[in-house]
Protein backbone atom coordinates (compact mmCIF):
# COMPACT_ATOMS: atom_id res chain seq x y z
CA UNK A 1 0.00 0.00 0.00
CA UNK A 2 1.04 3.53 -0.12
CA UNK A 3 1.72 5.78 2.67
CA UNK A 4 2.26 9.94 2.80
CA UNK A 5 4.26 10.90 5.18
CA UNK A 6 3.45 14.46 6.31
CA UNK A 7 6.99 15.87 7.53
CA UNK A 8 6.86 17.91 10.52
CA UNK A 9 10.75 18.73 10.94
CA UNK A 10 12.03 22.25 9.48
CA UNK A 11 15.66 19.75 8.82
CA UNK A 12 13.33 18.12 6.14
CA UNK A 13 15.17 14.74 5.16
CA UNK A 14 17.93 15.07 8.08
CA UNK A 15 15.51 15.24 10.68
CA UNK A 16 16.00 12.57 13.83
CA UNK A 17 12.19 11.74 13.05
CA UNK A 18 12.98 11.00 9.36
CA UNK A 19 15.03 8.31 10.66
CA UNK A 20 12.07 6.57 12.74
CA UNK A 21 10.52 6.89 8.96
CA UNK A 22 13.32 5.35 7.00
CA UNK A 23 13.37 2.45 9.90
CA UNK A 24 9.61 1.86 9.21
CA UNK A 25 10.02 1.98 5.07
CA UNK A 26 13.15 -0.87 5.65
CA UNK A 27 11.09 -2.84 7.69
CA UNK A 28 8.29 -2.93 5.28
CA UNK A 29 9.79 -2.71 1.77
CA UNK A 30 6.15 -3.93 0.61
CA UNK A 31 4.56 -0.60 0.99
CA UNK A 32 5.58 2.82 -0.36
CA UNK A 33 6.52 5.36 2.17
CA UNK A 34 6.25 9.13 0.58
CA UNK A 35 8.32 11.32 2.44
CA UNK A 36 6.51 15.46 1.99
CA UNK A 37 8.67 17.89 3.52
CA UNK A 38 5.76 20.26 5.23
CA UNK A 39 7.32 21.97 7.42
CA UNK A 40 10.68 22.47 5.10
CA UNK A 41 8.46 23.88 2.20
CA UNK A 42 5.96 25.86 4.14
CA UNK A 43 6.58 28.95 2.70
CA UNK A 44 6.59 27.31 -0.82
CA UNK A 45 3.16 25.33 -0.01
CA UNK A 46 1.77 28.69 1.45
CA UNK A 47 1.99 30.75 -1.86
CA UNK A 48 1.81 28.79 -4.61
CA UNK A 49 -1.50 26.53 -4.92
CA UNK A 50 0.29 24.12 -6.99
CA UNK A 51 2.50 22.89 -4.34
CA UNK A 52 -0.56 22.74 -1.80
CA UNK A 53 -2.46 20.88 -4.33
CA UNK A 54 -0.18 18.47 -5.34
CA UNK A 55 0.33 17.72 -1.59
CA UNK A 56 -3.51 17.12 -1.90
CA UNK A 57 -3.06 14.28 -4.77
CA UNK A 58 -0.46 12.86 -2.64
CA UNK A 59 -2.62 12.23 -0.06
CA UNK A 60 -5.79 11.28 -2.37
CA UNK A 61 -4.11 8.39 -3.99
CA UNK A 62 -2.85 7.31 -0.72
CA UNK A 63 -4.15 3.91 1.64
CA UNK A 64 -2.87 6.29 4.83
CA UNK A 65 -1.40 8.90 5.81
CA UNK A 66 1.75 9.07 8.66
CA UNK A 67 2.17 12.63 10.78
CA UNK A 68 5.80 12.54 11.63
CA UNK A 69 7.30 15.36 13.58
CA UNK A 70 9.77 16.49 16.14
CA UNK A 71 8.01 17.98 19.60
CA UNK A 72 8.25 21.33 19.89
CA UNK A 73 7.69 23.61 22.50
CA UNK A 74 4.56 21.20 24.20
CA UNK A 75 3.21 20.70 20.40
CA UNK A 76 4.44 20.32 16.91
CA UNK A 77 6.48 22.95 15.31
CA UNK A 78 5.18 26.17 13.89
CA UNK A 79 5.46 25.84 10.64
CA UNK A 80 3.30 22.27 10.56
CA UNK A 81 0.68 23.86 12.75
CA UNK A 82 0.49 26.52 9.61
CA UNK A 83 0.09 23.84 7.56
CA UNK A 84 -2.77 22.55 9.69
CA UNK A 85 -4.37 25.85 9.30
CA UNK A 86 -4.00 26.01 5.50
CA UNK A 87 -5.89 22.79 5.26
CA UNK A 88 -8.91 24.41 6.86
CA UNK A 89 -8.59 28.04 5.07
CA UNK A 90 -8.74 26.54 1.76
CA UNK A 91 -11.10 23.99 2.24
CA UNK A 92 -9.31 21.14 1.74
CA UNK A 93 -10.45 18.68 4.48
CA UNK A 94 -12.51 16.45 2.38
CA UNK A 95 -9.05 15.09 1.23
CA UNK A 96 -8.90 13.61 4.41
CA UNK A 97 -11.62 12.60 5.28
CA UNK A 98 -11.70 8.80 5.94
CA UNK A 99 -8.12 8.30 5.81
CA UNK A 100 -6.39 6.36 8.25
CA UNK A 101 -3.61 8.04 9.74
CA UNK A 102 -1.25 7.95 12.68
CA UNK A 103 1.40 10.03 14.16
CA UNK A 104 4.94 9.56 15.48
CA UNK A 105 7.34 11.87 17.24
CA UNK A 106 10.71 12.04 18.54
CA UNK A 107 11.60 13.91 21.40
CA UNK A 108 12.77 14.04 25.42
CA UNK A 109 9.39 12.85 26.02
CA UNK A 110 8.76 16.82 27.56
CA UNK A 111 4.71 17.28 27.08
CA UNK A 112 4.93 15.15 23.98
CA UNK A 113 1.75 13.79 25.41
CA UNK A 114 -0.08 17.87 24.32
CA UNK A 115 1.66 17.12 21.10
CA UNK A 116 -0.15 13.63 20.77
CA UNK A 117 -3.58 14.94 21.86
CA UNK A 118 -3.23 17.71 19.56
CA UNK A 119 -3.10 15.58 16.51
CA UNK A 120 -5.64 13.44 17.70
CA UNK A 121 -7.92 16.21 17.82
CA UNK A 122 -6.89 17.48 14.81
CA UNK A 123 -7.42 14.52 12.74
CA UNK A 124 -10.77 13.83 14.52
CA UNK A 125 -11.77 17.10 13.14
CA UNK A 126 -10.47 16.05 9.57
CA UNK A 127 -12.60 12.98 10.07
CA UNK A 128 -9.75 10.75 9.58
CA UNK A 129 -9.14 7.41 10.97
CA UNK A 130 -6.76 7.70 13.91
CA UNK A 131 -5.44 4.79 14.59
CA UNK A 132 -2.86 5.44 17.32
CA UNK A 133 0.60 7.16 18.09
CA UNK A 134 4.37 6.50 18.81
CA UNK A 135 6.33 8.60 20.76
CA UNK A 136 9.80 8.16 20.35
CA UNK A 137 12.86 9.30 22.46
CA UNK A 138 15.55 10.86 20.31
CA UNK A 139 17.75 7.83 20.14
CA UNK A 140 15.84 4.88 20.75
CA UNK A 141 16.38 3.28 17.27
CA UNK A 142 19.35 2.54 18.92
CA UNK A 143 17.84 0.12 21.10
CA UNK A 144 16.78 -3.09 20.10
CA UNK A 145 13.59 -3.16 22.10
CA UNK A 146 12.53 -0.40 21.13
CA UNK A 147 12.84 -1.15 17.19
CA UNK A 148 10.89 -3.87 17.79
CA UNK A 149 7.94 -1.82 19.73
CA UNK A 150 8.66 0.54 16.25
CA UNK A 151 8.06 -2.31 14.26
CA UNK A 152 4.44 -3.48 16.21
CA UNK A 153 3.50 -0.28 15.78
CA UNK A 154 4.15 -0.07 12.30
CA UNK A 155 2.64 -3.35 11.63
CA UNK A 156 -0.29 -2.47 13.37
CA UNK A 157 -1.28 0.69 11.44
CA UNK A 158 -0.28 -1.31 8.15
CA UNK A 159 -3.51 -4.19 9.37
CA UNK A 160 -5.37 -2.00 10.30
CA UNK A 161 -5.28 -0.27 6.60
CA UNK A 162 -5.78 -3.42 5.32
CA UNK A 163 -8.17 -4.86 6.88
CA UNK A 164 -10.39 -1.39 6.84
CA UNK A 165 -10.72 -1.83 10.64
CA UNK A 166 -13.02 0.57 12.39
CA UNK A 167 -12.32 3.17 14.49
CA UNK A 168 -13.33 5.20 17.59
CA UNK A 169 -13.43 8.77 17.44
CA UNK A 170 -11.51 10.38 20.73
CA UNK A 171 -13.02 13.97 20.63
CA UNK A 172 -15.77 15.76 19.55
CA UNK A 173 -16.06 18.56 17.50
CA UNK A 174 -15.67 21.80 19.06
CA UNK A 175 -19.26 23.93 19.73
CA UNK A 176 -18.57 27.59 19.29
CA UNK A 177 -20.58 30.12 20.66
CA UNK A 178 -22.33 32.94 17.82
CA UNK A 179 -21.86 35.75 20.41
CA UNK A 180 -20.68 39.47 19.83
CA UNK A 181 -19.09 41.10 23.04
CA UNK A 182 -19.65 44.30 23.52
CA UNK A 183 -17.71 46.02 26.47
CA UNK A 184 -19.33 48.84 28.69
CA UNK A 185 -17.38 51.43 30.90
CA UNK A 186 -14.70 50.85 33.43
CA UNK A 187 -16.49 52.29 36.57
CA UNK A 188 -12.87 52.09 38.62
CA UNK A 189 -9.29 51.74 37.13
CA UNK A 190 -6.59 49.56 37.87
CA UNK A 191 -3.17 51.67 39.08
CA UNK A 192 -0.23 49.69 37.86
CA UNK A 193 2.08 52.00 39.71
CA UNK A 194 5.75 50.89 38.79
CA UNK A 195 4.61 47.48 37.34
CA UNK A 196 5.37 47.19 33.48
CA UNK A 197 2.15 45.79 32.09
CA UNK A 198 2.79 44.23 28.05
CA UNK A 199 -0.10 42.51 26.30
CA UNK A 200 1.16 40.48 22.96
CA UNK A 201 -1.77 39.77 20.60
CA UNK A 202 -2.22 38.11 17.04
CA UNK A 203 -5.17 40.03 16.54
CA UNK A 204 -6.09 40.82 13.01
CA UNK A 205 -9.57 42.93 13.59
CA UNK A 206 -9.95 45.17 16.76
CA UNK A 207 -13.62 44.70 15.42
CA UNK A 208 -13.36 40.95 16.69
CA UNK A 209 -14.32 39.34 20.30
CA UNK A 210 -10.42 39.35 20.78
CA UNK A 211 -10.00 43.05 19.99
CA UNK A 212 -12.73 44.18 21.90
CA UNK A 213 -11.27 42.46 24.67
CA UNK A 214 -7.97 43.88 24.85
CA UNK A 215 -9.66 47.17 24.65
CA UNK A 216 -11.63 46.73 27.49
CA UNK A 217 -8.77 45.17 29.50
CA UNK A 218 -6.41 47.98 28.30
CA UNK A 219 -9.46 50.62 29.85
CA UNK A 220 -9.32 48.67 33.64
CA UNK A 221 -5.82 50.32 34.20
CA UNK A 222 -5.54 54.07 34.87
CA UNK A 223 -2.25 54.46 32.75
CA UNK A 224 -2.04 54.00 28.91
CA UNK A 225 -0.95 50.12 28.36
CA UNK A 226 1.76 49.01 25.49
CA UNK A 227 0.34 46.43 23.06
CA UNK A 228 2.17 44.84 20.65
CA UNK A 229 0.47 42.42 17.92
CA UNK A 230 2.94 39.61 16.63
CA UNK A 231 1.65 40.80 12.92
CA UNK A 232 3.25 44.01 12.78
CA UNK A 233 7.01 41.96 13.59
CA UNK A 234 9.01 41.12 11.11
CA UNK A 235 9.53 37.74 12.25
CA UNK A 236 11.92 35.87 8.90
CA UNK A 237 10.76 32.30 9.80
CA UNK A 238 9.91 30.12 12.62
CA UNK A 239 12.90 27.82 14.80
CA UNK A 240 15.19 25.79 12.40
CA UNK A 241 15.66 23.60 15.35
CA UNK A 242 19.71 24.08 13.98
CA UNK A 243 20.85 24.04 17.94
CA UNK A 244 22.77 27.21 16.96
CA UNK A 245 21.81 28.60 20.01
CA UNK A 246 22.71 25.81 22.26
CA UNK A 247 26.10 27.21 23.04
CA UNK A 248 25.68 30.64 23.98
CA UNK A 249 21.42 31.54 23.57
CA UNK A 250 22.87 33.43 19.81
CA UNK A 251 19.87 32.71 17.63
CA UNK A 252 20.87 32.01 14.16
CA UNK A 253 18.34 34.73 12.84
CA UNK A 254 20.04 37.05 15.23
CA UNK A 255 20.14 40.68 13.51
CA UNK A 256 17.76 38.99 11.00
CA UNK A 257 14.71 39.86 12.10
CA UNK A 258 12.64 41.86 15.23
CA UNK A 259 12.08 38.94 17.01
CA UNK A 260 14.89 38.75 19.44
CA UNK A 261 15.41 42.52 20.03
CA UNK A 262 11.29 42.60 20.84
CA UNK A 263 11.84 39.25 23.48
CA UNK A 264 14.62 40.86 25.15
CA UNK A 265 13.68 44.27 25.30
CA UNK A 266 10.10 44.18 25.64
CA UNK A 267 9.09 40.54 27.08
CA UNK A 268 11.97 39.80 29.27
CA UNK A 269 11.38 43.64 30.97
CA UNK A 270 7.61 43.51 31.82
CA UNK A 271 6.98 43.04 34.86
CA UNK A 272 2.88 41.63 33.82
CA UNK A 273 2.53 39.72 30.43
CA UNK A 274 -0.95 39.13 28.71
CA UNK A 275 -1.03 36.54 25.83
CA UNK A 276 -4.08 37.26 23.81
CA UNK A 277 -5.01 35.04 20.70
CA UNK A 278 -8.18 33.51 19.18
CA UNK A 279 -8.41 29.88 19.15
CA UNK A 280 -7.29 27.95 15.68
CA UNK A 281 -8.50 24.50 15.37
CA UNK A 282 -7.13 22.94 19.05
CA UNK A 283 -4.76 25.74 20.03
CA UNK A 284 -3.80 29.20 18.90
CA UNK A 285 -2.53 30.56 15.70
CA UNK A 286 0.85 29.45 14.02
CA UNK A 287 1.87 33.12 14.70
CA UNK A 288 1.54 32.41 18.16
CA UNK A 289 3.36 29.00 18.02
CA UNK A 290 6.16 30.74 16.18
CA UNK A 291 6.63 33.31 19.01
CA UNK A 292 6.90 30.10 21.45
CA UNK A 293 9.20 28.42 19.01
CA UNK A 294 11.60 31.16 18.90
CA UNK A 295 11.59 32.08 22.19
CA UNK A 296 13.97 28.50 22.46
CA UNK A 297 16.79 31.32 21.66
CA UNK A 298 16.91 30.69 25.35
CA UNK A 299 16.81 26.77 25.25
CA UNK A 300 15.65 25.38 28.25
CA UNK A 301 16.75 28.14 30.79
CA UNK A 302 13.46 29.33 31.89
CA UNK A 303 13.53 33.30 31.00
CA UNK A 304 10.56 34.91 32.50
CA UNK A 305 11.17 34.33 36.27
CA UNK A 306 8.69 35.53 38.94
CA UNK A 307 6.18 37.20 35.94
CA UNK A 308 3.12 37.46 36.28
CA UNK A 309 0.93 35.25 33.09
CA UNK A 310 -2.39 35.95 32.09
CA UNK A 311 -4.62 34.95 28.66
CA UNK A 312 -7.38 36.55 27.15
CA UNK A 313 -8.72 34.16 24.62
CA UNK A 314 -11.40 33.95 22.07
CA UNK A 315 -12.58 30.87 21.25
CA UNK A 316 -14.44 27.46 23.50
CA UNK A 317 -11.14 27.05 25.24
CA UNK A 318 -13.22 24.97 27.70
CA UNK A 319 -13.68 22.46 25.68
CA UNK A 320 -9.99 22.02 25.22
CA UNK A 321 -8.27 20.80 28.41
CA UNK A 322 -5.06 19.94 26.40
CA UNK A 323 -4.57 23.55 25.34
CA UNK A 324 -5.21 25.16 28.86
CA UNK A 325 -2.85 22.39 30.36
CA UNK A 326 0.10 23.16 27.69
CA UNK A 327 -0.48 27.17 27.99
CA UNK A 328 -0.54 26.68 31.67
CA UNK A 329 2.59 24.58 31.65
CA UNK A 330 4.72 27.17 29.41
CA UNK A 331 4.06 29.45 32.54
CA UNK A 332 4.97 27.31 35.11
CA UNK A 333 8.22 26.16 33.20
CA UNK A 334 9.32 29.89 33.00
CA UNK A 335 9.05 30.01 37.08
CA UNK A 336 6.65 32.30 36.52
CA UNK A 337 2.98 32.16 37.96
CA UNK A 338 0.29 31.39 35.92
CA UNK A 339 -2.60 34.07 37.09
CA UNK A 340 -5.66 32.68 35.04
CA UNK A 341 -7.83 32.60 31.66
CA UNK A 342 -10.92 35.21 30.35
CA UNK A 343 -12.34 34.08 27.20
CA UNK A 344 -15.72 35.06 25.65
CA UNK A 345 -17.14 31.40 25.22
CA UNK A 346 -19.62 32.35 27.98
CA UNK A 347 -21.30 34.62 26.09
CA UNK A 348 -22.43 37.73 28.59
CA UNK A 349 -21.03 40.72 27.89
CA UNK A 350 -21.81 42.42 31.38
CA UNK A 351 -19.84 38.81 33.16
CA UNK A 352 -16.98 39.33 30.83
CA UNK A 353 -16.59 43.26 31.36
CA UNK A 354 -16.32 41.62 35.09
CA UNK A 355 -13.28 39.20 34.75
CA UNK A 356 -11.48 41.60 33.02
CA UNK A 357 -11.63 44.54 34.98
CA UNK A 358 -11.06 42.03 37.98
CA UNK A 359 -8.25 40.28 35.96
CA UNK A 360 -6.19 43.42 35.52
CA UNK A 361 -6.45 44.34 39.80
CA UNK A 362 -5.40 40.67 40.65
CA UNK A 363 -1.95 40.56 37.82
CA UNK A 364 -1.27 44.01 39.36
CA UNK A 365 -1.82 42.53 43.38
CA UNK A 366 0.38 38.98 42.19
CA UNK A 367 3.55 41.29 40.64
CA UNK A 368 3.26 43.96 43.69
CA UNK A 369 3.90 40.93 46.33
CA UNK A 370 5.63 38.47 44.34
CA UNK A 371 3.39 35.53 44.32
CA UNK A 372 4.02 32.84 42.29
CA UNK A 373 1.65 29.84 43.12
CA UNK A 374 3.41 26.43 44.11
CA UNK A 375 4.39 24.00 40.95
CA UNK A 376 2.33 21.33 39.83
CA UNK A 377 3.46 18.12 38.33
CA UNK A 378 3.21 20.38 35.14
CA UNK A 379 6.57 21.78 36.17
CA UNK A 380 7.80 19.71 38.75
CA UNK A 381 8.22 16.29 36.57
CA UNK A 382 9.15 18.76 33.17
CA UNK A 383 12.23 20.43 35.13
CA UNK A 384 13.30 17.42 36.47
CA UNK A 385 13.34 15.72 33.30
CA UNK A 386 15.97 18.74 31.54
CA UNK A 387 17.88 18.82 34.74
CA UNK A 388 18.66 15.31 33.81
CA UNK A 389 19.15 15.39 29.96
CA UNK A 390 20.82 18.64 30.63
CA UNK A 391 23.40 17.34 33.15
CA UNK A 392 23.70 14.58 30.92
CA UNK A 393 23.55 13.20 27.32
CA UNK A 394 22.35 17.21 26.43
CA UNK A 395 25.36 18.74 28.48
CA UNK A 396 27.32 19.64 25.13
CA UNK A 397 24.99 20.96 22.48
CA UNK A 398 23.24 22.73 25.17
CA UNK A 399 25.90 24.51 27.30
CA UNK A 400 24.32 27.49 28.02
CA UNK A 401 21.86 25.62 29.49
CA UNK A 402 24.00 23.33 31.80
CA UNK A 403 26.06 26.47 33.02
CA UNK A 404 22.32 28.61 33.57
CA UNK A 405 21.35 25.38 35.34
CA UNK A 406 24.34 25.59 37.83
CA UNK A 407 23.54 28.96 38.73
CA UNK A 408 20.03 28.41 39.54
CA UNK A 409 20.65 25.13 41.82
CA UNK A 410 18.71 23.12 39.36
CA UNK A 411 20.99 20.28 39.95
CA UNK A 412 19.52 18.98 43.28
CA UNK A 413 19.31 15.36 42.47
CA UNK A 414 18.28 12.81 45.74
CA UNK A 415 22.32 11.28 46.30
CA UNK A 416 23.49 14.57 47.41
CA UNK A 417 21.23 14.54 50.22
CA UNK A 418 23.78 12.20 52.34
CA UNK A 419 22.34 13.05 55.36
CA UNK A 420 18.80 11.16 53.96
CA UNK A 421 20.64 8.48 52.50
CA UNK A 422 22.03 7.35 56.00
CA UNK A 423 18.98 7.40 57.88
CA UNK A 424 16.78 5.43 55.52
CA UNK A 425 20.05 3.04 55.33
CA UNK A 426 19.53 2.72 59.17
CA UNK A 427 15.84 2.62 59.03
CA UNK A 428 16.01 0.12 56.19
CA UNK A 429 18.42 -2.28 57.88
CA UNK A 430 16.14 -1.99 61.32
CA UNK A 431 12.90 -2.65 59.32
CA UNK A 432 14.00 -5.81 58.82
CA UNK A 433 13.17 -6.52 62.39
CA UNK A 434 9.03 -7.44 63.55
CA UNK A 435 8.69 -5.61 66.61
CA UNK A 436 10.39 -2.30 65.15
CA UNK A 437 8.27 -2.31 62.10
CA UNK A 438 5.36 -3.04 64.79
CA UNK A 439 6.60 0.12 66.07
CA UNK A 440 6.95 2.27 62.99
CA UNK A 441 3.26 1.45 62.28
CA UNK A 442 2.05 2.25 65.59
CA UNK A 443 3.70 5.49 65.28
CA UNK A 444 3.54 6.19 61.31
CA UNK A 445 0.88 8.87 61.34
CA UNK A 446 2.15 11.21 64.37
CA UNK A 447 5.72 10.78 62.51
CA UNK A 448 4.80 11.88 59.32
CA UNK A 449 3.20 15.41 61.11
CA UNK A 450 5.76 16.02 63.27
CA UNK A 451 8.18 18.10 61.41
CA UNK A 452 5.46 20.73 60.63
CA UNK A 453 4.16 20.47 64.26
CA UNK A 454 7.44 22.25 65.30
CA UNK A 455 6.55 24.79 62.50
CA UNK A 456 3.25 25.82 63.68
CA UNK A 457 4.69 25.64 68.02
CA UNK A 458 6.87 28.42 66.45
């Protein structure tokens, strides 16, 4: 049978997912694997309807179709999300629809599960047949086990082609609201005092839900606010994933472009950041996924410490989880605290004029005492896993990022606690005896509280 392989990589052929591809098509010499470098051509595919058609007829003469990208920043790179989009702006979904499909990524396995659900809602939407997915650390090829799980999986989505299997849908399609917000007065404003406030928008229209908002959030403070809509940057092209910056955070479009003047200037210096987009299929627009993408200039070294984050969105945002989690995960990655979500999905004008005008007092109260909320698995389990990659196998393409991590005491791992390690050694080798486990269990509970007893007899 034939396959097209939808290429998610900006490296095109090179990529480390390519290779997952090329493992597959050696494998199974009996079906065709076409290899369509998406991401690579985007630019090409975006202007000329030739190329986006004949991407089309690729994928109508096809038995399936295989997503393959890299993992970036929580989903899949910019320019593939783009892609996404065109499919949708020029009406091309009944290409897909009915296909089976599957996706595989490489990656450090950071929120490649947001990456997963994406595309699951995403080809749900298409109406295609999604039959499962394969994430993929960089360099398991390498291991023999895991060429083999490769290989199932592969085999799998080839039977399941063939024997025109069915399928259960995993989400349903999103329900959006026809509602036109119309903002009223701000009866009290908002005094920022020496707090830098910077909202970034994608917002074509102030005529829009989205607009509107902004204006009305912009009205709740009693200073003029700075706005800056990612449109009006000259941004040259989305993250090559090249590693250029790995050694000293120099971005290879550096000078190129305004992107990395605007970060470090204007980003990196407010003191209260508002992200404002409208929802595109399951997450914001590719503009928006650029500015994340590019924002790696700083690898993994979180660069927004102690911000305050909020989002004003348009769009049914409740009705996708995997978007709030992977916006709300960004935050908490930066060390910076995550102060909450207004959208117009509920559709009352009056309510909305509300949470914004409230929204604006409680950023300003956060960034005037410092708050940032305690970390959720969201953070804790992500920072863990690049203090360990970092320290390790990662230490030498990223060494900015191993001597950042140094400064900020990132590498805490459990062995240096030798003071731990010789008390459960003690309490392990006593456990072994019945009557003091009997005793450990008797006393368990008022153990456990005891060190935070002390706290509160302070």
């Amino acid at each position: 049978m034939k396959i097209t392989v939808l290429n998610g990589s900006p490296k095109g052929i090179t990529s480390v997912t390519m290779q997952y591809v090329h493992y597959i098509s050696k494998e199974f010499p009996q079906h065709e694997l076409k290899i369509l470098n998406i991401s690579q051509r985007l630019r090409k595919i975006e202007k000329d309807a030739q190329a986006f058609q004949d991407i089309l007829d690729e994928i109508s003469s096809s038995d399936g179709i295989l997503w393959a990208s890299p993992v970036y920043y929580l989903l899949v790179p910019a320019n593939y999300k783009r892609f996404i989009e065109l499919i949708s702006e020029k009406g091309a979904g009944d290409v897909f629809h009915n296909k089976y499909t599957a996706f595989l990524t490489t990656s450090i396995h950071f929120f490649d599960h947001t990456a997963h659900n994406y595309m699951n809602a995403v080809c749900d939407d298409l109406n295609m047949r999604y039959i499962g997915s394969f994430s993929a650390d960089m360099y398991d090829l390498r291991k023999p086990e895991e060429r083999e799980r490769l290989r199932l999986f592969a085999g799998n989505f080839f039977d399941t082609i063939g024997n025109n299997a069915p399928i259960l849908k995993s989400y349903l399609p999103l329900t959006w609201r026809n509602f036109k917000y119309t903002y009223g007065e701000a009866k009290s404003k908002t005094d920022a005092g020496n707090k830098k406030v910077l909202i970034v928008t994608d917002s074509e229209n102030q005529q829009t839900n989205l607009g509107r908002m902004i204006e009305r959030f912009k009205a709740s403070f009693s200073t003029e606010i700075e706005m800056i809509n990612l449109r009006d940057l000259h941004i040259k092209g989305s993250c090559l994933g090249c590693i250029h910056c790995g050694y000293d955070n120099q971005c290879v479009y550096e000078g190129k472009d305004d992107y990395i003047d605007f970060y470090n200037t204007k980003v990196k210096t407010a003191d209260i950041l508002i992200w404002a987009g409208r929802i595109k299929d399951r997450y914001l627009s590719a503009r928006w996924k650029t500015f994340f993408d590019r924002s790696f200039f700083n690898g993994h070294t979180p660069s927004l410490i102690g911000k305050q984050i909020g989002f004003i969105i348009s769009g049914p945002l409740s009705q996708i989880p995997n978007l709030r989690q992977a916006l709300e995960a960004y935050v908490e990655i930066q060390h910076a605290n995550p102060v909450g979500f207004v959208t117009d999905e509920y559709g009352d004008s009056t309510e909305i004029d509300s949470l914004l005008q409230n929204f604006g007092k409680c950023l300003v109260q956060f960034a005037n005492s410092g708050y940032v909320r305690p970390n959720t698995f969201l953070s804790v389990g992500g920072r863990k896993l690049f203090r360990d990659d970092i320290w390790g196998r990662l230490r030498f393409p990223f060494r900015a990022d191993y001597v950042a991590y140094k400064k900020l005491g990132a590498y805490d791992f459990p062995q240096k606690e030798y003071k731990t390690r010789i008390q459960n050694a003690i309490m392990l080798l006593l456990s072994k005896l019945p009557s003091f486990r009997k005793e450990i269990n008797k006393r368990m509970k008022k153990e456990m509280i005891k060190p935070l007893q002390k706290v509160l007899e302070k």
